[in-house]
Protein backbone atom coordinates (compact mmCIF):
# COMPACT_ATOMS: atom_id res chain seq x y z
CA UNK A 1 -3.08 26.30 -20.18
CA UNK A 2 -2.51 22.88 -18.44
CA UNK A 3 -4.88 20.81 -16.17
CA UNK A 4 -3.21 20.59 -12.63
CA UNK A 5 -2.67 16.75 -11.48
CA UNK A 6 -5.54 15.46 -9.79
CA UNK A 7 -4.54 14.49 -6.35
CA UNK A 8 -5.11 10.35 -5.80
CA UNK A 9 -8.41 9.52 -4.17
CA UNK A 10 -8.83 5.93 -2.45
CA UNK A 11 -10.62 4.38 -0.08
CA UNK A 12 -9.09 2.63 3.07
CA UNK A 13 -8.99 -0.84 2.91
CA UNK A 14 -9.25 -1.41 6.66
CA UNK A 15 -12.04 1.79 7.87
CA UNK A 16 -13.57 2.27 4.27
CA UNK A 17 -13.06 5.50 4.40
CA UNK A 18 -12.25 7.89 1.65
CA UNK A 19 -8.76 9.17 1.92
CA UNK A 20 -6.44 11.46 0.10
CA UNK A 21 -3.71 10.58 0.89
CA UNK A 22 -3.65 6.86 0.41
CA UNK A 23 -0.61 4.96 2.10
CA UNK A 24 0.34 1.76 -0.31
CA UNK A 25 0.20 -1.41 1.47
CA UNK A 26 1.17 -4.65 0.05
CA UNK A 27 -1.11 -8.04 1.14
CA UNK A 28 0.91 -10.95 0.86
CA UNK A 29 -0.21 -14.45 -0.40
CA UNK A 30 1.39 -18.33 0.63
CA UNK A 31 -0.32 -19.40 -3.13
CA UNK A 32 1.06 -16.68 -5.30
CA UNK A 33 1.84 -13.21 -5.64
CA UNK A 34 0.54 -10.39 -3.24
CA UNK A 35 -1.63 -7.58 -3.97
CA UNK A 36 -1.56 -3.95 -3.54
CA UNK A 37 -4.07 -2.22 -0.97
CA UNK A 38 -4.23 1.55 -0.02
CA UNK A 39 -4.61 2.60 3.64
CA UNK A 40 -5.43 5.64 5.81
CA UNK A 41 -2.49 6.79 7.28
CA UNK A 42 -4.07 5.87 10.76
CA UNK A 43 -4.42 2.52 9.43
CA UNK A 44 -1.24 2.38 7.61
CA UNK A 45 0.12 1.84 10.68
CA UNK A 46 -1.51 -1.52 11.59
CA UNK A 47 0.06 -3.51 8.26
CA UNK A 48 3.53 -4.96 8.43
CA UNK A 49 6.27 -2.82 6.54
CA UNK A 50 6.83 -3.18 3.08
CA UNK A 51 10.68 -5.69 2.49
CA UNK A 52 13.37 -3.75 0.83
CA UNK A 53 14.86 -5.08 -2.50
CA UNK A 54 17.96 -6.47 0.11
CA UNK A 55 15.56 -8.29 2.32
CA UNK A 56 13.59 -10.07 -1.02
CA UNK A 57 17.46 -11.22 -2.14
CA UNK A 58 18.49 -12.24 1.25
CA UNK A 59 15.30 -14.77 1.48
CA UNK A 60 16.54 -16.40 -1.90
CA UNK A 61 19.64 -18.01 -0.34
C-alpha cells in the first residue's frame, strides 16, 4: 500500500497566509542571482511574470 503525495503547503510571501496551492514567484536581484518565493494565487497576481528561456537569450546580445 503506498502513501498518497502530500499536497505542497506554503505560506504567501506577500499576505502570510497559508496556502495550498502556492504560485512560484521569482524575486530578482541587481547583485546576483534571484530567489524563489511562493504566492497566493490572489497575490500571484501582483509580481511581474516569470521571462521565458527566449527572453533570458535575447537579453545576452
Amino acid at each position: 500500500m503506498s502513501t498518497p503525495a502530500r499536497k505542497p503547503v506554503r505560506m504567501c510571501v506577500r499576505c502570510d497566509r497559508i496556502t495550498k496551492e502556492p504560485v512560484v514567484c521569482e524575486v530578482h536581484s541587481a547583485s546576483g542571482p534571484g530567489f524563489t518565493v511562493y504566492a497566493c494565487t490572489a497575490c500571484a497576481r501582483l509580481f511581474p511574470p516569470l521571462p521565458g528561456a527566449l527572453d533570458l537569450r535575447d537579453g545576452e546580445r
